[in-house]
N, C-alpha and C. Protein backbone atom coordinates (compact mmCIF):
# COMPACT_ATOMS: atom_id res chain seq x y z
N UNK A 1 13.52 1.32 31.95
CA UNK A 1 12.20 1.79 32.32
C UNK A 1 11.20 1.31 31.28
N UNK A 2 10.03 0.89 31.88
CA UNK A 2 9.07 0.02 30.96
C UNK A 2 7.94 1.33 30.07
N UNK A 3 7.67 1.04 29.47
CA UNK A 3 6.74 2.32 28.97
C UNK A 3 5.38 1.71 28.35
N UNK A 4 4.39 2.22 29.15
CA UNK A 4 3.19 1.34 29.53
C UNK A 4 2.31 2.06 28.90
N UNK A 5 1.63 1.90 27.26
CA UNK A 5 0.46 2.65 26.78
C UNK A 5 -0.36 2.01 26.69
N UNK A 6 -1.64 2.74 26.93
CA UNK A 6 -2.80 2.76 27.61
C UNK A 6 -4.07 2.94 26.14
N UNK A 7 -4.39 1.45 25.59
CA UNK A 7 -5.52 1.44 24.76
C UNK A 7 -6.80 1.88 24.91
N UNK A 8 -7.45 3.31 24.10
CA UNK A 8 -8.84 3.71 24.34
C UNK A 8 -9.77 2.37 24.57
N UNK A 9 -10.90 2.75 25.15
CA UNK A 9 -11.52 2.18 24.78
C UNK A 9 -12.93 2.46 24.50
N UNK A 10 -13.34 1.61 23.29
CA UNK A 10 -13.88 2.14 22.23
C UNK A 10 -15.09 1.05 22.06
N UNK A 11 -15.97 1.71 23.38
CA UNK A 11 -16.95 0.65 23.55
C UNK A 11 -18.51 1.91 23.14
N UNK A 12 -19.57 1.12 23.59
CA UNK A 12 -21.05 1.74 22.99
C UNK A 12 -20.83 2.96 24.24
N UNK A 13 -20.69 3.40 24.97
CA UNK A 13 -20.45 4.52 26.11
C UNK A 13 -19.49 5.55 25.43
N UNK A 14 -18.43 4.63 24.81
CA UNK A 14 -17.53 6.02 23.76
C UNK A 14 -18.60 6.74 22.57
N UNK A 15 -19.05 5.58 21.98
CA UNK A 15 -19.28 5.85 21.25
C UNK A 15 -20.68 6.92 21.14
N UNK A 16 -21.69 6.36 21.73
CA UNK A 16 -22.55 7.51 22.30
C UNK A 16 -22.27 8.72 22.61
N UNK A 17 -21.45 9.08 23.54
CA UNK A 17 -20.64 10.25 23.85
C UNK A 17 -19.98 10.84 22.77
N UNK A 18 -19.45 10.07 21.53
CA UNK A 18 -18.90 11.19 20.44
C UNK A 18 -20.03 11.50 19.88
N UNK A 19 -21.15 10.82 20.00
CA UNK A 19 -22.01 11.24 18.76
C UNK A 19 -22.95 12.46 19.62
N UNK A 20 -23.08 12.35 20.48
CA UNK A 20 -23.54 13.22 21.17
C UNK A 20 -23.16 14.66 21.31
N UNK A 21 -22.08 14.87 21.11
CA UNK A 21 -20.63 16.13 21.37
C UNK A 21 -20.95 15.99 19.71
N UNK A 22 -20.33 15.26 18.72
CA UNK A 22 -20.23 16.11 17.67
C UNK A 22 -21.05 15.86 16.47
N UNK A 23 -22.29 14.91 16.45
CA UNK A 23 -23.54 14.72 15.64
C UNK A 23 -24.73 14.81 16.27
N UNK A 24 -24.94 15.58 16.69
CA UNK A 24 -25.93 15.64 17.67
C UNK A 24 -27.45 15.33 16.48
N UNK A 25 -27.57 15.64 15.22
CA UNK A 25 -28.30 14.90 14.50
C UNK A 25 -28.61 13.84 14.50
N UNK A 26 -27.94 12.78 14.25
CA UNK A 26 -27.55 11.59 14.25
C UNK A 26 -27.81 10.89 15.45
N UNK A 27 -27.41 11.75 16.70
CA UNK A 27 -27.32 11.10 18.04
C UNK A 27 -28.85 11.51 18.48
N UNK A 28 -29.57 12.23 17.96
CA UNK A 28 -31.22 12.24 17.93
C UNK A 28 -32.00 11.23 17.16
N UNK A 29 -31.43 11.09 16.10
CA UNK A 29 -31.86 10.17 15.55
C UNK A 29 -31.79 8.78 15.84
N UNK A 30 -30.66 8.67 16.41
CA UNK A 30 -30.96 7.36 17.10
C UNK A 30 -31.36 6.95 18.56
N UNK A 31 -31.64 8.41 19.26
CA UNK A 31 -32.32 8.63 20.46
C UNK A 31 -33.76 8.03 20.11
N UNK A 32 -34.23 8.87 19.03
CA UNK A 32 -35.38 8.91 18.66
C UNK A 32 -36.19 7.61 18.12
N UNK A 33 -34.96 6.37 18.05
CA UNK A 33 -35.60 4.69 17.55
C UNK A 33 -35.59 4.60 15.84
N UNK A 34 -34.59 5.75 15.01
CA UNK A 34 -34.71 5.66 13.51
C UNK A 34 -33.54 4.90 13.42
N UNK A 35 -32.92 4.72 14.39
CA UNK A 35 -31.17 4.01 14.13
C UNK A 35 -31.29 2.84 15.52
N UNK A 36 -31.22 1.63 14.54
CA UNK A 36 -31.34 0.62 15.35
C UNK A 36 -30.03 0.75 16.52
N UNK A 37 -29.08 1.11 16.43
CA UNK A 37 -28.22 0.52 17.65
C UNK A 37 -26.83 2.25 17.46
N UNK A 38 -26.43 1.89 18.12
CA UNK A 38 -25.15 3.20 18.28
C UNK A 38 -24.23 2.84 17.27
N UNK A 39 -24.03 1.47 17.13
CA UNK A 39 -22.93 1.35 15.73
C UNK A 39 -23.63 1.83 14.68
N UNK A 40 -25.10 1.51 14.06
CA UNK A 40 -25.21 1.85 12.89
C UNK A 40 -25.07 3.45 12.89
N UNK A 41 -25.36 3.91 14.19
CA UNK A 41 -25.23 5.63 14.02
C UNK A 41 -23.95 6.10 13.97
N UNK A 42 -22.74 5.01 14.35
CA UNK A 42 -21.31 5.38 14.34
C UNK A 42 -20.96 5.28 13.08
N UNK A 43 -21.51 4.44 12.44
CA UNK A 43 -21.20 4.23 11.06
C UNK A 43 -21.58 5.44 10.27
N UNK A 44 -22.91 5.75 10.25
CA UNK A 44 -23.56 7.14 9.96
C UNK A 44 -22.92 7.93 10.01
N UNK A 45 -22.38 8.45 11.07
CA UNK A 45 -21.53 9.83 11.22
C UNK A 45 -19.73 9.10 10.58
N UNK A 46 -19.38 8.09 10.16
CA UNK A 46 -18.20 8.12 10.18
C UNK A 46 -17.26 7.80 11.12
N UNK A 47 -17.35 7.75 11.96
CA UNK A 47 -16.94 6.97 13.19
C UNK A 47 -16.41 5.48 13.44
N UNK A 48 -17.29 4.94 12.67
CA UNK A 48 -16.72 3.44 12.33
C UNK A 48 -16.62 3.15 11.26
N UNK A 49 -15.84 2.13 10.25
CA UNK A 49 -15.81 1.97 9.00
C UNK A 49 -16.45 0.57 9.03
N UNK A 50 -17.43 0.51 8.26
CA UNK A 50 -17.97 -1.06 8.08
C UNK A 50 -17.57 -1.96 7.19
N UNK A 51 -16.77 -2.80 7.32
CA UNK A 51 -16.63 -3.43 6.56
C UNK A 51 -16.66 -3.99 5.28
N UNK A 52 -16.08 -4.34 4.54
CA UNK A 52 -17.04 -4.62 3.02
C UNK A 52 -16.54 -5.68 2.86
N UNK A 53 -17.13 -6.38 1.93
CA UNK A 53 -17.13 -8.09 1.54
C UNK A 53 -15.66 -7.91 0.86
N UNK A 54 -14.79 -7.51 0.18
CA UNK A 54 -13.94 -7.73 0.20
C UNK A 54 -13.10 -7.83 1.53
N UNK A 55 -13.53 -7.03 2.54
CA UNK A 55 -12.40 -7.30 3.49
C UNK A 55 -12.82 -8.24 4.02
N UNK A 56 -14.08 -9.07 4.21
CA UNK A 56 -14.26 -10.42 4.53
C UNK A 56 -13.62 -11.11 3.77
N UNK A 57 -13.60 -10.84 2.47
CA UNK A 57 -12.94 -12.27 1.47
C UNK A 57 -11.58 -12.28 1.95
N UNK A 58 -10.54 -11.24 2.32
CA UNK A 58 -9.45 -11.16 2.90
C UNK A 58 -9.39 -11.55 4.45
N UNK A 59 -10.16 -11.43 4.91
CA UNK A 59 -9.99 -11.74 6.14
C UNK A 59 -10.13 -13.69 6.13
N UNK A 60 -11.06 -13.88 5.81
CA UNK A 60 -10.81 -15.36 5.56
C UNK A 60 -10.32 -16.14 4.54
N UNK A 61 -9.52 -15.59 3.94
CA UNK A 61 -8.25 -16.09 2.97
C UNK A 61 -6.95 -16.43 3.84
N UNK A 62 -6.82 -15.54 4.94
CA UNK A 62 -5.83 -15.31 5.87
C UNK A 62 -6.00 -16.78 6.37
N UNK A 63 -7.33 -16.92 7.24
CA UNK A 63 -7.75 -18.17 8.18
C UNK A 63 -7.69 -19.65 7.02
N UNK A 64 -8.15 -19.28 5.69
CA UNK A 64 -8.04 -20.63 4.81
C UNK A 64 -6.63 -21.58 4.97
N UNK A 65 -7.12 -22.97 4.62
CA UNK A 65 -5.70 -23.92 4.88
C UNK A 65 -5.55 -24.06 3.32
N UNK A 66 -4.26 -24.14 3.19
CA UNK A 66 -3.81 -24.60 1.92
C UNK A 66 -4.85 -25.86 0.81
N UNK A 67 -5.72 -26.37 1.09
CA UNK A 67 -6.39 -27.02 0.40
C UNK A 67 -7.87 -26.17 -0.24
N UNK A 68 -8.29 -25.15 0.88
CA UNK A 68 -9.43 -24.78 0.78
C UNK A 68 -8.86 -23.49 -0.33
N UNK A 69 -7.97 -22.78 -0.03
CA UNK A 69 -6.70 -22.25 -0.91
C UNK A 69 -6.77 -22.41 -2.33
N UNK A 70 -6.24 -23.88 -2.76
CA UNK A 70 -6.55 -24.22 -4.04
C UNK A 70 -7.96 -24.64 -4.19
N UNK A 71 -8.78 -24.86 -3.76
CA UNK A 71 -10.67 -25.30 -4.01
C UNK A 71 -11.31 -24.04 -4.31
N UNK A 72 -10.68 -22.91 -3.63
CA UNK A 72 -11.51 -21.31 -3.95
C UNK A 72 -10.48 -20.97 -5.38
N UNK A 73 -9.43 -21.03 -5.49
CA UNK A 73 -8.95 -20.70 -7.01
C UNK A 73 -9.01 -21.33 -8.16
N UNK A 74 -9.15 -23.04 -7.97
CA UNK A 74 -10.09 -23.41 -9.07
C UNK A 74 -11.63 -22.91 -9.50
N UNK A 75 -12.62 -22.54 -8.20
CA UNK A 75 -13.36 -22.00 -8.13
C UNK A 75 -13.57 -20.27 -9.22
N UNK A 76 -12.71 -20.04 -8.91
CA UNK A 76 -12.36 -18.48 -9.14
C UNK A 76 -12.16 -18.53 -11.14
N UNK A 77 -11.43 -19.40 -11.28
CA UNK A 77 -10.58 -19.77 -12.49
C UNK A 77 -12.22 -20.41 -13.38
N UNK A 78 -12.89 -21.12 -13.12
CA UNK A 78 -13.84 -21.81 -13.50
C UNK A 78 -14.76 -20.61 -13.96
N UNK A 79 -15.17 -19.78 -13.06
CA UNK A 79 -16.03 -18.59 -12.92
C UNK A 79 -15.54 -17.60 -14.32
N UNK A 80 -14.35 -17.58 -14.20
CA UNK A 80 -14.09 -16.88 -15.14
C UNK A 80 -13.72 -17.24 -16.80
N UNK A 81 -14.14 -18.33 -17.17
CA UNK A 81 -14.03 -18.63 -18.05
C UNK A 81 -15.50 -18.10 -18.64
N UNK A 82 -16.07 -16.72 -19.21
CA UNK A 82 -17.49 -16.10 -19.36
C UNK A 82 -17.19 -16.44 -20.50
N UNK A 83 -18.50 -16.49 -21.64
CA UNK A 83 -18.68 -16.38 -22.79
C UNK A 83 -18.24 -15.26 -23.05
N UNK A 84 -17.42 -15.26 -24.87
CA UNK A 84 -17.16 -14.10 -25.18
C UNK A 84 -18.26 -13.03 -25.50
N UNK A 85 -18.39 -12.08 -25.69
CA UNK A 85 -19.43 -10.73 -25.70
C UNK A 85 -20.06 -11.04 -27.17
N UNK A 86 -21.30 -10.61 -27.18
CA UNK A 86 -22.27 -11.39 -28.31
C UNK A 86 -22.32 -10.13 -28.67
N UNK A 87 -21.54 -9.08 -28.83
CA UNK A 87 -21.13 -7.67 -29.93
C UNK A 87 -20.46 -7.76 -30.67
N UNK A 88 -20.27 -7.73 -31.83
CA UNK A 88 -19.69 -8.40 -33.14
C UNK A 88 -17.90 -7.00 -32.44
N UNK A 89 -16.77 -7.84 -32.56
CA UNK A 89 -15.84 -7.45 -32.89
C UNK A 89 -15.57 -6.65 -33.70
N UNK A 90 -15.39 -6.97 -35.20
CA UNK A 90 -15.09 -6.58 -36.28
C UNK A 90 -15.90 -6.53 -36.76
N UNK A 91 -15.76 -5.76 -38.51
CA UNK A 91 -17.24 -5.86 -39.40
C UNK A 91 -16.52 -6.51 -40.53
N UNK A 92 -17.27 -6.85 -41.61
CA UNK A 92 -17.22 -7.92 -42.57
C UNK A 92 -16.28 -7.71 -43.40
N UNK A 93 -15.49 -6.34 -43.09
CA UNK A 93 -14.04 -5.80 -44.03
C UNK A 93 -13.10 -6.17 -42.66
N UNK A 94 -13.40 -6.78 -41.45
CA UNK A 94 -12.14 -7.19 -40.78
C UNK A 94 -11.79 -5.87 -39.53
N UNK A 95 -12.55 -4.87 -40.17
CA UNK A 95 -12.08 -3.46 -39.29
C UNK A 95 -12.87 -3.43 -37.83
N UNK A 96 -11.69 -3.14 -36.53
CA UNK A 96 -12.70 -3.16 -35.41
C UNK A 96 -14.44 -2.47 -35.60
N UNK A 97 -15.01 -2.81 -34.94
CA UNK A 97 -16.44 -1.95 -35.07
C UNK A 97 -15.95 -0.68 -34.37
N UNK A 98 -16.95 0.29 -34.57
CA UNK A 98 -16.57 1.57 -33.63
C UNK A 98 -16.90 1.59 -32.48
N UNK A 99 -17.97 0.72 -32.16
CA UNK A 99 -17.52 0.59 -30.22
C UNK A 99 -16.59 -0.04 -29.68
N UNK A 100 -16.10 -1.28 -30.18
CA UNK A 100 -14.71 -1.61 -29.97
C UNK A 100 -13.37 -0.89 -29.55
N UNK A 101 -13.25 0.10 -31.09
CA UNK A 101 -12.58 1.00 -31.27
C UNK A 101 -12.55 1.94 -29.82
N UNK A 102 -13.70 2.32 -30.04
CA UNK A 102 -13.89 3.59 -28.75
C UNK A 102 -13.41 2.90 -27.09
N UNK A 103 -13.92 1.60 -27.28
CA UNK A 103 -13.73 1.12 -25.63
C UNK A 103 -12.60 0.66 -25.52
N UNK A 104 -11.44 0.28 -26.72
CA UNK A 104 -10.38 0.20 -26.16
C UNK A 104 -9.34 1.34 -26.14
N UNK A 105 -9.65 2.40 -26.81
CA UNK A 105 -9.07 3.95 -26.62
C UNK A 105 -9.17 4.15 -25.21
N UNK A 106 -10.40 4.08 -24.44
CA UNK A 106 -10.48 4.52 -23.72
C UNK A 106 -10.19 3.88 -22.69
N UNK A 107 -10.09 2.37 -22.71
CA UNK A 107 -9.55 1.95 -21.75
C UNK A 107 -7.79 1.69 -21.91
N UNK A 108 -7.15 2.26 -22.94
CA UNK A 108 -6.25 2.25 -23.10
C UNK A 108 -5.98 3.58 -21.83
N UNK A 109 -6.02 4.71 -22.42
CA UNK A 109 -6.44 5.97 -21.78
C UNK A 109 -6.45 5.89 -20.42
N UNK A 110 -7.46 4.95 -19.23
CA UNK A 110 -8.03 4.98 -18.49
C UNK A 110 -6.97 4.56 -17.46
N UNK A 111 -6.05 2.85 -18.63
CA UNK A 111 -5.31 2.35 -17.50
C UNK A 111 -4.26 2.44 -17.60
N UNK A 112 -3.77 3.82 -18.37
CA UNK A 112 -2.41 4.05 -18.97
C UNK A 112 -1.89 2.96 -19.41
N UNK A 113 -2.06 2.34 -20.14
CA UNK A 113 -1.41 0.92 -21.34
C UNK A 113 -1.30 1.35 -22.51
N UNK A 114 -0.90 0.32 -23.29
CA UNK A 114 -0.66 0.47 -24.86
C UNK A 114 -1.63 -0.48 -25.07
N UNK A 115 -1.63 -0.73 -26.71
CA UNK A 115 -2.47 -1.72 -27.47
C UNK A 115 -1.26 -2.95 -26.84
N UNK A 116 0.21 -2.93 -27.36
CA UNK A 116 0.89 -3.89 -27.16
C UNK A 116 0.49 -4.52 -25.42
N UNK A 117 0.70 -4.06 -24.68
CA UNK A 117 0.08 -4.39 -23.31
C UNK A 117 -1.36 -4.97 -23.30
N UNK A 118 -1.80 -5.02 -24.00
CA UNK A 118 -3.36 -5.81 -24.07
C UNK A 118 -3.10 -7.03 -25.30
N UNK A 119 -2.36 -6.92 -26.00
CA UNK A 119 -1.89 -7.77 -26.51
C UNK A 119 -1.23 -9.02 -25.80
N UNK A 120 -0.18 -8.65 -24.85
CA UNK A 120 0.40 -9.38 -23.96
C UNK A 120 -0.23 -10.32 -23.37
N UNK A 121 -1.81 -9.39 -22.79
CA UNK A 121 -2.78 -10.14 -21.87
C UNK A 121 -3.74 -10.65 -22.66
N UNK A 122 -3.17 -10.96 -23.58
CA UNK A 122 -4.08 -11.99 -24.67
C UNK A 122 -3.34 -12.88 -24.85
N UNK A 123 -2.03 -13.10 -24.69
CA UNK A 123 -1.42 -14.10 -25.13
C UNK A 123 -0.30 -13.83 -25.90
N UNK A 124 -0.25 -12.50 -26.90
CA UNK A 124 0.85 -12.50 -27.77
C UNK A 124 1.46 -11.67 -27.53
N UNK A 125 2.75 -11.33 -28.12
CA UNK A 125 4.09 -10.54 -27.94
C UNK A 125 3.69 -8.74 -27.41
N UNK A 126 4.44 -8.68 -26.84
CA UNK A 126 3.57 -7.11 -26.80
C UNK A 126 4.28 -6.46 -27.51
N UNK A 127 5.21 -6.43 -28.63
CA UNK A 127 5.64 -5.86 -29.60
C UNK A 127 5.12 -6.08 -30.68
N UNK A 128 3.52 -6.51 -30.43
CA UNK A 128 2.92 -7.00 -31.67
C UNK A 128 2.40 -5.50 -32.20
N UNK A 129 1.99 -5.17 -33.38
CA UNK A 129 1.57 -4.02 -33.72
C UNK A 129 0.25 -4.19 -34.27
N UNK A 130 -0.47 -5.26 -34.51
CA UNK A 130 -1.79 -5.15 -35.18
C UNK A 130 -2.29 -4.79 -34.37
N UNK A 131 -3.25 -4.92 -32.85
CA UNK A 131 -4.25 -4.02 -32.32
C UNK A 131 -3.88 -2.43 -32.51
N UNK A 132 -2.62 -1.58 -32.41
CA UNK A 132 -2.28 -0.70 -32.70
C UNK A 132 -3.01 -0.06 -34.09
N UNK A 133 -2.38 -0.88 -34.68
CA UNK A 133 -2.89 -0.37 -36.12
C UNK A 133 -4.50 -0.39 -36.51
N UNK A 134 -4.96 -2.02 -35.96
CA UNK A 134 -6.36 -1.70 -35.88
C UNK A 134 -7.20 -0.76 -35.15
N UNK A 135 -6.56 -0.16 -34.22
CA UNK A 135 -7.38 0.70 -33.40
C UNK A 135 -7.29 2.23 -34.39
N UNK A 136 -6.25 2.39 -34.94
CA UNK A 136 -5.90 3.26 -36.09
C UNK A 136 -6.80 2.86 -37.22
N UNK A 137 -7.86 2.49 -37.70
CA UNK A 137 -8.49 2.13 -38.53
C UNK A 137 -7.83 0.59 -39.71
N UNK A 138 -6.59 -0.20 -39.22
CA UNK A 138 -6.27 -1.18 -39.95
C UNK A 138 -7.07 -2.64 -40.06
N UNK A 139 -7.30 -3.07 -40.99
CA UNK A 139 -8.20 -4.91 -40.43
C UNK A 139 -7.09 -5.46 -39.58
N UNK A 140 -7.47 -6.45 -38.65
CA UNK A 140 -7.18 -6.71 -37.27
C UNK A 140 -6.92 -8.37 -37.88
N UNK A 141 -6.12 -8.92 -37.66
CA UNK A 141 -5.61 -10.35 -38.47
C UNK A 141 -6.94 -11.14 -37.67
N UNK A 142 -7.47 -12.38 -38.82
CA UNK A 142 -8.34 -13.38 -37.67
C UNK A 142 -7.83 -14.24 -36.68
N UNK A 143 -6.57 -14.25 -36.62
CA UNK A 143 -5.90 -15.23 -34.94
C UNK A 143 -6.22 -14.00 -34.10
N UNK A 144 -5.94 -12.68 -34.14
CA UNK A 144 -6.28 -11.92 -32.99
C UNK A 144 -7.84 -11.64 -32.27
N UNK A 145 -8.53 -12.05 -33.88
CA UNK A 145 -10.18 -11.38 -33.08
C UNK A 145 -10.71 -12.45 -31.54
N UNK A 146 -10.23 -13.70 -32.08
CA UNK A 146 -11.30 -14.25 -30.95
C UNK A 146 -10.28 -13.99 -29.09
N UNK A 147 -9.14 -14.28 -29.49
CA UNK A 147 -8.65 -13.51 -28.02
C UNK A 147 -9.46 -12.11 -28.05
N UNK A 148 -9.16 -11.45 -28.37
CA UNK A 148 -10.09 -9.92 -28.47
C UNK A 148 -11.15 -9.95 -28.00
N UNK A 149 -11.92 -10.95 -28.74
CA UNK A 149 -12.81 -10.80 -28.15
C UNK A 149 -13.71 -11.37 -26.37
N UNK A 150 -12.41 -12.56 -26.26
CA UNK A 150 -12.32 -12.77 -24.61
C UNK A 150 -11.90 -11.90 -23.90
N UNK A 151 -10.81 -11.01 -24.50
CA UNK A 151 -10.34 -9.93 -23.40
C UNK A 151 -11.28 -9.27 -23.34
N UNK A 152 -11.98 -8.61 -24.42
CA UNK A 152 -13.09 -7.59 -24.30
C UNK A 152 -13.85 -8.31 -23.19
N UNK A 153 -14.72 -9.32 -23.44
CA UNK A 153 -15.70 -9.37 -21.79
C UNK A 153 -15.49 -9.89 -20.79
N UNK A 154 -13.86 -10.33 -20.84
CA UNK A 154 -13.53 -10.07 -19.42
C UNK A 154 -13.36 -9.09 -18.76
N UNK A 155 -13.11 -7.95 -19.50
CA UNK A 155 -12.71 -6.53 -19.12
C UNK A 155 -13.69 -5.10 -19.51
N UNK A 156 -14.82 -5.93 -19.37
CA UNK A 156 -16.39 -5.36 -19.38
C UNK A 156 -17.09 -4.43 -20.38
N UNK A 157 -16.41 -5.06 -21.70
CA UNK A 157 -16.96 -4.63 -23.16
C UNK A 157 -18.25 -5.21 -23.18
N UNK A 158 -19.98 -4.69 -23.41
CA UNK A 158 -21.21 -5.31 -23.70
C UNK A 158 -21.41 -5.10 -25.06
């Protein structure tokens, strides 16, 4: 036996009709010419979810061919090569500054990581212990500051 289900449909007549029954605000308001069309009022009440540019960027990543593929991730890769943050790292004894200090506590904090884990994503061992210690008030070796200081504004230290 075949089992045959039956898709709403979920056209401007549905949609009018919910807003009518259960926003009747909304469904005045766009009676009334303040809401250009029934979607933007579906959207209004929740009814429809609109889209967002990420789900465009996903949606046509899907449709991309393998060439356009690699042309948007060189793209991507290029973009992100930002200048490092023109906030001094360290101070002239080597010791993080205290906003440093504070923004990587807290983004330690934030994204449940360690210092060693940001270490990693700099390049070095994550059993390294100097950001540790520097975040503890230690001078911070000079091979680590300038990664440091790329991770910092990639990861939205000003």
């Amino acid at each position: 036996m075949k089992v045959c289900r039956m898709t709403k449909k979920r056209d401007r007549k549905y949609y009018e009709r919910r807003l009518e029954r259960d926003f009747p605000a909304i469904h005045s308001a766009y009676r009334a010419g303040k809401l250009k069309s029934v979607r933007e009022a579906a959207i209004k009440a929740g009814l429809v979810r609109k889209p967002s540019r990420a789900d465009a960027l996903k949606r046509e990543w899907k449709k991309a061919s393998l060439s356009e593929k690699r042309e948007f991730l060189i793209w991507i890769k290029a973009g992100a090569a930002r200048p490092a943050s023109k906030a001094p790292v360290v101070t002239a004894t080597g010791k993080l500054t205290p906003a440093v200090a504070s923004f990587l506590k807290s983004w330690v904090k934030s994204h449940k990581a360690t210092p060693g884990q940001i270490m990693r994503r700099m390049g070095f061992n994550n059993y390294d212990y100097r950001l540790a210690s520097a975040v503890n008030g230690a001078a911070l070796s000079n091979k680590v500051v300038p990664a440091l200081a790329d991770w910092l504004a990639r990861n939205g230290f000003k």
